[in-house]
Protein backbone atom coordinates (compact mmCIF):
# COMPACT_ATOMS: atom_id res chain seq x y z
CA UNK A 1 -33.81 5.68 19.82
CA UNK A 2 -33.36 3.84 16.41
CA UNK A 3 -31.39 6.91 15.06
CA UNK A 4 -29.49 7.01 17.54
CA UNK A 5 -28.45 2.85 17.65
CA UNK A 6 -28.22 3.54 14.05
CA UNK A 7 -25.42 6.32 14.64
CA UNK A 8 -23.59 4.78 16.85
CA UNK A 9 -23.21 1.50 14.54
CA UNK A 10 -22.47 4.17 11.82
CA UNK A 11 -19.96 5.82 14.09
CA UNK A 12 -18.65 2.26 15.17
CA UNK A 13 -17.70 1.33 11.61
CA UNK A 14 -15.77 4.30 11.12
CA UNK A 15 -13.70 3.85 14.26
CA UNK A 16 -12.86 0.32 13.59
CA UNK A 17 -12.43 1.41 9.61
CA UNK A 18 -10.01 3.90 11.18
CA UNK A 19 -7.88 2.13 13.44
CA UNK A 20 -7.23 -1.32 10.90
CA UNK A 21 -5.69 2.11 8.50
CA UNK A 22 -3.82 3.18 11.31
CA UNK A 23 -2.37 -0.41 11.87
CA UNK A 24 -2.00 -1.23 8.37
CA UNK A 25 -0.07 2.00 7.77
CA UNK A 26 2.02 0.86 10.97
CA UNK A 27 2.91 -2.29 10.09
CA UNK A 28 3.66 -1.30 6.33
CA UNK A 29 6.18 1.26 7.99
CA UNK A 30 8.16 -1.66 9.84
CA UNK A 31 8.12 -4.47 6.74
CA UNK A 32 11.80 -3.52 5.63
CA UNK A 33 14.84 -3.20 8.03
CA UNK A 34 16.63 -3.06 5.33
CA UNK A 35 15.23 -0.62 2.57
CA UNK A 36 14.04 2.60 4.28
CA UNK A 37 15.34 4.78 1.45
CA UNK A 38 14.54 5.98 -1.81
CA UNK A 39 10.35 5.42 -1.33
CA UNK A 40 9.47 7.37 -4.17
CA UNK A 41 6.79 7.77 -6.94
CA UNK A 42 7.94 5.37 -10.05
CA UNK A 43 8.61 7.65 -13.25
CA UNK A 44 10.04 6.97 -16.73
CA UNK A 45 13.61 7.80 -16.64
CA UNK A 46 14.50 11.27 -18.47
CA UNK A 47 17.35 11.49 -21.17
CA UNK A 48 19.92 13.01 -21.24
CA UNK A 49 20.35 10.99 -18.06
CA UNK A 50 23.56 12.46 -15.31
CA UNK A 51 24.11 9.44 -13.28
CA UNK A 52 26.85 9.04 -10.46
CA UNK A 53 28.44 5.49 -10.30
CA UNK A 54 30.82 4.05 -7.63
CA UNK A 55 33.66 5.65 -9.11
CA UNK A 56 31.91 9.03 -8.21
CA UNK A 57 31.97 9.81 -11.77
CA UNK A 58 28.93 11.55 -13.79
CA UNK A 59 28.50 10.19 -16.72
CA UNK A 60 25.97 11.69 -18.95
CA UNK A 61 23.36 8.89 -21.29
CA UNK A 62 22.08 10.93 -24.10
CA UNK A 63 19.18 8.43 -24.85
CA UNK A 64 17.41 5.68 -23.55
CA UNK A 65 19.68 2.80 -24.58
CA UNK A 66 18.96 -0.18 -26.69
CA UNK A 67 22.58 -1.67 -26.78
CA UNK A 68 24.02 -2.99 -23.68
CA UNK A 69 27.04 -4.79 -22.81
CA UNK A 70 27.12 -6.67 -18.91
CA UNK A 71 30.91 -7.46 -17.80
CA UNK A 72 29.32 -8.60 -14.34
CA UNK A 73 26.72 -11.54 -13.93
CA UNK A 74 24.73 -9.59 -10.99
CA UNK A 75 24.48 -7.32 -13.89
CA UNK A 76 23.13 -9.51 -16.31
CA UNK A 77 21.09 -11.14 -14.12
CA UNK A 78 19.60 -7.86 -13.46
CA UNK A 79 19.09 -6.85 -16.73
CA UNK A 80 17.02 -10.16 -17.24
CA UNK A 81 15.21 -9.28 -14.17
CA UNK A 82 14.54 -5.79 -15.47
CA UNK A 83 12.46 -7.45 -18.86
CA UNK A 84 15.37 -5.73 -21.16
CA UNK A 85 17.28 -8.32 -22.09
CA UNK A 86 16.19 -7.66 -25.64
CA UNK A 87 18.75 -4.38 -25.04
CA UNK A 88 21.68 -6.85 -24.02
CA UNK A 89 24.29 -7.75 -26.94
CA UNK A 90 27.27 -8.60 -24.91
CA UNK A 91 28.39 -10.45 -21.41
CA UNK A 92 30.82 -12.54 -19.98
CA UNK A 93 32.05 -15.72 -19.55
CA UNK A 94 30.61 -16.27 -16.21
CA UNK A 95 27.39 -14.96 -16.95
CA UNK A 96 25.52 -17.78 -16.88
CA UNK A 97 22.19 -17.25 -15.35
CA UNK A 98 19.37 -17.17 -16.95
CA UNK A 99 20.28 -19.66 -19.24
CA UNK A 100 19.04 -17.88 -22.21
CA UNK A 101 22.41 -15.67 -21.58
CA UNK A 102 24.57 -18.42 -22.98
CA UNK A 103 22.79 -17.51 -26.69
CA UNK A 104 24.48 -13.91 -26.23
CA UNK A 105 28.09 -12.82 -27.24
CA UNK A 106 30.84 -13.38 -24.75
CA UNK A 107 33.36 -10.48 -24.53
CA UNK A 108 35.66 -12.25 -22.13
CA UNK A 109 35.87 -12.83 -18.44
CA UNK A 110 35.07 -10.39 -15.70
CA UNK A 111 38.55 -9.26 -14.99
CA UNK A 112 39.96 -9.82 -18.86
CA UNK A 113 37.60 -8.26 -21.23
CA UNK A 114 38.34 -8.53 -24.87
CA UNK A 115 38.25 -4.65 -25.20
CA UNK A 116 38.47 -5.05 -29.11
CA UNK A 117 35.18 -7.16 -29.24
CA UNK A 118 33.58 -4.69 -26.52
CA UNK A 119 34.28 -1.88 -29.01
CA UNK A 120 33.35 -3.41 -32.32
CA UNK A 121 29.96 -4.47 -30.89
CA UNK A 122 29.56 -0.57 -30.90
CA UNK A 123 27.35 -0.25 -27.14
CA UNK A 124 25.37 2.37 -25.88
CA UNK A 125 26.37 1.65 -22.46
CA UNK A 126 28.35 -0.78 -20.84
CA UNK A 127 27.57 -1.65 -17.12
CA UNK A 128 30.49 -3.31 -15.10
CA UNK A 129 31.07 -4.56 -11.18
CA UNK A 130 33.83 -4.61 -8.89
CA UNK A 131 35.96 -7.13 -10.94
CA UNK A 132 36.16 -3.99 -13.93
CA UNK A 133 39.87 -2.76 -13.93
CA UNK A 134 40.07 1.20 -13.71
CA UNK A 135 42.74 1.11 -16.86
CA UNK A 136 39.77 -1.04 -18.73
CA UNK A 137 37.74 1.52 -17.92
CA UNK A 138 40.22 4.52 -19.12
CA UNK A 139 41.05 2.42 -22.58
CA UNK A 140 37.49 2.25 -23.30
CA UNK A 141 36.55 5.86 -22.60
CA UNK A 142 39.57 6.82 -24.49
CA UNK A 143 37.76 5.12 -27.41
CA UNK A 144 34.45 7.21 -26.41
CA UNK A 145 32.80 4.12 -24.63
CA UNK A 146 29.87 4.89 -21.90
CA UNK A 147 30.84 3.32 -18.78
CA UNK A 148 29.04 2.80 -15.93
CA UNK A 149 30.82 0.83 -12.73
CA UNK A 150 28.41 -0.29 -10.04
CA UNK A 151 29.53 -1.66 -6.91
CA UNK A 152 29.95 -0.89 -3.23
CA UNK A 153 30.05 -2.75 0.17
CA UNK A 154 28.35 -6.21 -0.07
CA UNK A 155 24.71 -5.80 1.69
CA UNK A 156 21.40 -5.86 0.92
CA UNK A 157 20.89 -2.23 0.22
CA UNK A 158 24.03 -2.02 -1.77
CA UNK A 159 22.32 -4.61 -3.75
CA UNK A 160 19.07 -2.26 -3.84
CA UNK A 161 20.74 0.18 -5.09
CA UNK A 162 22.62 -1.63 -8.20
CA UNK A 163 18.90 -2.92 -9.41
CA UNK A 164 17.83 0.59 -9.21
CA UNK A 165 20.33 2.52 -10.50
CA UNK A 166 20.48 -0.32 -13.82
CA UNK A 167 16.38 0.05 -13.74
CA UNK A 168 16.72 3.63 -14.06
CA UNK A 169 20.06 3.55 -17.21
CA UNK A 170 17.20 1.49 -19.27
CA UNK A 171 14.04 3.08 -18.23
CA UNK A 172 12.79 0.04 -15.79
CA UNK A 173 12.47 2.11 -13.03
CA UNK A 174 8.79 0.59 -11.74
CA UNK A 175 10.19 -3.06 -12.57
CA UNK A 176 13.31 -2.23 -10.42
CA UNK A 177 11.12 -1.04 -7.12
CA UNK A 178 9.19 -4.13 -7.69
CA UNK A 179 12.13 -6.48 -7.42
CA UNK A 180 13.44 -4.37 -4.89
CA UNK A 181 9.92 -4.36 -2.39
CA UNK A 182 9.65 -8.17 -3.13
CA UNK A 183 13.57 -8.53 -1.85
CA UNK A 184 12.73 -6.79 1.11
CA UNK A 185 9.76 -8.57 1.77
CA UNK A 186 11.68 -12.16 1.97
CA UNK A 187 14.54 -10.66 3.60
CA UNK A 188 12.02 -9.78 6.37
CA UNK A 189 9.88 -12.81 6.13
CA UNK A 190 12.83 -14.84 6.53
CA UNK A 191 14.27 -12.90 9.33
CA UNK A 192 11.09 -13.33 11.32
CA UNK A 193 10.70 -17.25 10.44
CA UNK A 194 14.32 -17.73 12.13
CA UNK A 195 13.75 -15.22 15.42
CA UNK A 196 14.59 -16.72 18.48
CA UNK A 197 15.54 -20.25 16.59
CA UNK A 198 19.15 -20.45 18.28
CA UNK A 199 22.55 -19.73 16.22
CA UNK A 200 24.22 -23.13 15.29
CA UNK A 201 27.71 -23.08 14.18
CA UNK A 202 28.09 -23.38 10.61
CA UNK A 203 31.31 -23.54 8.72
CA UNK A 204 30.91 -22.96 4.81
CA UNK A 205 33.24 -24.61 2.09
CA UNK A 206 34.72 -23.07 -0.58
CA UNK A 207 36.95 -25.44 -1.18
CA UNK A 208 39.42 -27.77 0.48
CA UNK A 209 43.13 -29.57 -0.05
CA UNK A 210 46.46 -29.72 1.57
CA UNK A 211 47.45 -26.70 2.63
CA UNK A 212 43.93 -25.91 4.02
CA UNK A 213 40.42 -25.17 3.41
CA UNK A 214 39.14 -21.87 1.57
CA UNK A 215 36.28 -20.57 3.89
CA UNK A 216 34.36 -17.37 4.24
CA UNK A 217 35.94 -15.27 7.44
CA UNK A 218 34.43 -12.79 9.07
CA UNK A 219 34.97 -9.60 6.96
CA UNK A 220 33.11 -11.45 3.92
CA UNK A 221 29.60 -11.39 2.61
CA UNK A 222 28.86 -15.06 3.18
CA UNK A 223 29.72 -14.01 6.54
CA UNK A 224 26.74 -11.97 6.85
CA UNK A 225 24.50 -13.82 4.81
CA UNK A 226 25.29 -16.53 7.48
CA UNK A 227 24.27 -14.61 10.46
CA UNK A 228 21.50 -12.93 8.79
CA UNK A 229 20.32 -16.90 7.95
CA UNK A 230 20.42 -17.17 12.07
CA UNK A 231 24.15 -19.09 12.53
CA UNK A 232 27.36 -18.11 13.54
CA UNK A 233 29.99 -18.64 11.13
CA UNK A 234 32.40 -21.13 12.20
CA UNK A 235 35.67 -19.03 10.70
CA UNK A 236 34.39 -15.64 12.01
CA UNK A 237 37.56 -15.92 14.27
CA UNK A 238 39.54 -14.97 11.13
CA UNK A 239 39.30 -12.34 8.45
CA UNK A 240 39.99 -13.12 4.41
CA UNK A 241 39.32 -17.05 2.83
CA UNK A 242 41.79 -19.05 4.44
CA UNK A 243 41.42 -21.22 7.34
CA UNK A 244 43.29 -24.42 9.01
CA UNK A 245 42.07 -27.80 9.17
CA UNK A 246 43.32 -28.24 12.80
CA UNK A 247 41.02 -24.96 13.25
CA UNK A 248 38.66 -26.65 11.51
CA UNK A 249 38.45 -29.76 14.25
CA UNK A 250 38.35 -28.04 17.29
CA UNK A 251 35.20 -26.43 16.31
CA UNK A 252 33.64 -28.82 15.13
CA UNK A 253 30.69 -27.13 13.07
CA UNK A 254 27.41 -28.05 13.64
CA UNK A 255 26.23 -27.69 10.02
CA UNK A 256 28.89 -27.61 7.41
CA UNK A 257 27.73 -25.90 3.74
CA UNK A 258 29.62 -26.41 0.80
CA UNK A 259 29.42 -25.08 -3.00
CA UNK A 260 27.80 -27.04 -5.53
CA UNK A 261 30.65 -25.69 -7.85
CA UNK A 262 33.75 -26.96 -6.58
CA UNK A 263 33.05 -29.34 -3.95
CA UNK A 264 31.32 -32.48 -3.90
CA UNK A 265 29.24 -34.13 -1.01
CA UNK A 266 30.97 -36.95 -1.46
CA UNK A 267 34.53 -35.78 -1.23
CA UNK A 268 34.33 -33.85 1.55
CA UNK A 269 33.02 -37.04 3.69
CA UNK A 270 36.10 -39.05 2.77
CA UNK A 271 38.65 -35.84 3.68
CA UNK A 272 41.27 -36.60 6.60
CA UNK A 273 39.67 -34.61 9.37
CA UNK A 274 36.31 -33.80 8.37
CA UNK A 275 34.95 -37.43 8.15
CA UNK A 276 35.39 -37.35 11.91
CA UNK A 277 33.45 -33.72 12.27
CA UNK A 278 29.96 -34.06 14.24
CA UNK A 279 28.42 -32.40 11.08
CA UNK A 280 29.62 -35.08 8.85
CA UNK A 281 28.59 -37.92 11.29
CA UNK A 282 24.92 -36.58 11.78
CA UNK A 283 24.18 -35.82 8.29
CA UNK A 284 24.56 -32.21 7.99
CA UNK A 285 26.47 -31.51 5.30
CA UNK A 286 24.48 -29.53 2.42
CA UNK A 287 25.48 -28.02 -0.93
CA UNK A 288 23.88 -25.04 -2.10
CA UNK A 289 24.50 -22.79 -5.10
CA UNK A 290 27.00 -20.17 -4.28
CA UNK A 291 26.01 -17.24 -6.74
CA UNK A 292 22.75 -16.78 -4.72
CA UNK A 293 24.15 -15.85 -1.64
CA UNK A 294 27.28 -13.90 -2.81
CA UNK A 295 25.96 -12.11 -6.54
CA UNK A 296 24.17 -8.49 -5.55
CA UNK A 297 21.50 -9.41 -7.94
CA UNK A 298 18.37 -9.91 -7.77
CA UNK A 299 18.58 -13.78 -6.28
CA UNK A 300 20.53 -12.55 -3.07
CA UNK A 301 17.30 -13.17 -0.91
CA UNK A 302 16.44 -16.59 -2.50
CA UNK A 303 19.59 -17.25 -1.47
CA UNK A 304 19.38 -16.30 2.21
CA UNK A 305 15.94 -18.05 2.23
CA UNK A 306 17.92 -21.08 1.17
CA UNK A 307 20.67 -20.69 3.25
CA UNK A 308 18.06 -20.24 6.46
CA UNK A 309 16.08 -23.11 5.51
CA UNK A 310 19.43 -25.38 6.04
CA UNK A 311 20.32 -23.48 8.95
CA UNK A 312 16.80 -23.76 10.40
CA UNK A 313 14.97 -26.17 8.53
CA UNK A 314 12.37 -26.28 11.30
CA UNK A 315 11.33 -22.86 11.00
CA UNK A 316 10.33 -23.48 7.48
CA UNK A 317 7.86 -26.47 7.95
């Protein structure tokens, strides 16, 4: 009889050993909506590394590389990210973040690169974004300059997929699926802090005068980072940057956002028109810094936990 209570206790264990694997394997297969692809065991990069960027091109890296040149700040930012900033010797105007960047060479601004500089600095590789111009690109293979162009839609996984595919050019690869899981993770975290929290209007400022207000419409990324931070944008009833003031009235936002670059609190509560908006009245106007919620670097979900916790600052508390 005591064998047998003492099997059954064994036998109990087991079960309930069992079934916490099963659920912890369950919920581990549900944590990302976002990043369901590329699960795979982290390796050291091989050289000669044939890499397709958003060009479609191939291009071929003989050797790990230890000279770098960023003409995007999601880039440098993700180099930074990566630990290999020691490998960066050139970047733009406009990358600012970290700060430590500032110490390095500029080689212009994103859509006027000095290509002189960019060639006498002598690169490995240089890694451009969407702002790159294609006959940049041709001028500086023509001078037997790496190039590597990485962009796509704006979205999460597009972002995913720039920190990986720059982990894997310097041989980061296990740094870049950490930065990637611990994205996903506060993408979903956030997502379920927000559910079922209601979808106030929210109208976000680019910037304002005469003529009209520069906004995020619906066919932008701040569009979705919006929704995805659980409000509706206010302009999603046009597409590009440009909306009316008159617009602007009849909705009447209930939260109204604005860039800590080119706006000012301040300025926007003495505008014609939008000291008389509800939003403006009640004390729900915010600035936040706009290159975490439009760069595809690694900051993109601080930036929709940021923009979420103004949207919702309830479901934060």
């Amino acid at each position: 009889m005591h064998k047998l209570k003492k099997t059954s206790f064994i036998l109990l264990i087991v079960f309930l050993f069992a079934f916490s694997v099963i659920g912890c394997n369950k919920n581990n297969s549900t944590s990302s909506n976002e990043d369901k692809k590329q699960v795979e065991s982290v390796k050291n990069t091989t050289y000669p590394l044939k890499i397709k960027d958003s060009l479609n091109r191939e291009v071929t890296i003989e050797k790990e590389p230890t000279k770098v040149i960023s003409v995007a700040p999601n880039i440098t930012e993700t180099i930074y990210a990566l630990n290999k900033e020691n490998t960066l010797i050139g970047r733009t105007d406009f990358c600012t973040y970290p700060k430590e960047a500032s110490k390095i060479q500029s080689i212009g601004g994103l859509t006027n690169p000095n290509i002189e500089k960019i060639t006498s600095l002598k690169p490995d590789i240089v890694i451009a974004s969407n702002h790159f111009k294609e006959e940049d690109l041709k001028k500086l293979e023509e001078l037997n300059i790496k190039v590597v162009m990485f962009s796509g839609p704006e979205s999460f996984q597009s972002t995913y997929d720039i920190i990986r595919n720059v982990g894997k050019i310097l041989n980061s690869n296990d740094k870049a699926n950490t930065i990637v899981s611990d994205m996903t993770k506060k993408v979903d975290y956030v997502k379920e802090k927000i559910k079922g929290k209601g979808t106030p209007s929210t109208y976000y400022v680019v910037s304002f005068g005469k003529s009209g207000d520069f906004t995020a419409g619906k066919d932008t990324f701040i569009d979705t980072m919006i929704i995805t931070a659980g409000g509706k944008n206010t302009a999603s009833d046009v597409t590009g940057w440009k909306y009316s003031l008159e617009k602007l009235i009849e909705k009447n936002p209930d939260i109204i956002i604005c860039s800590n670059k080119f706006n000012s609190k301040n300025e926007i509560k003495l505008q014609e028109g939008y000291k008389d908006l509800d939003a403006i009245k009640k004390n729900k106007l915010f600035e936040i810094d706009e290159d975490i919620i439009n760069r595809q670097g690694p900051r993109l979900a601080d930036g929709l936990e940021a923009l979420a916790k103004i949207i919702h600052p309830d479901a934060f508390k």
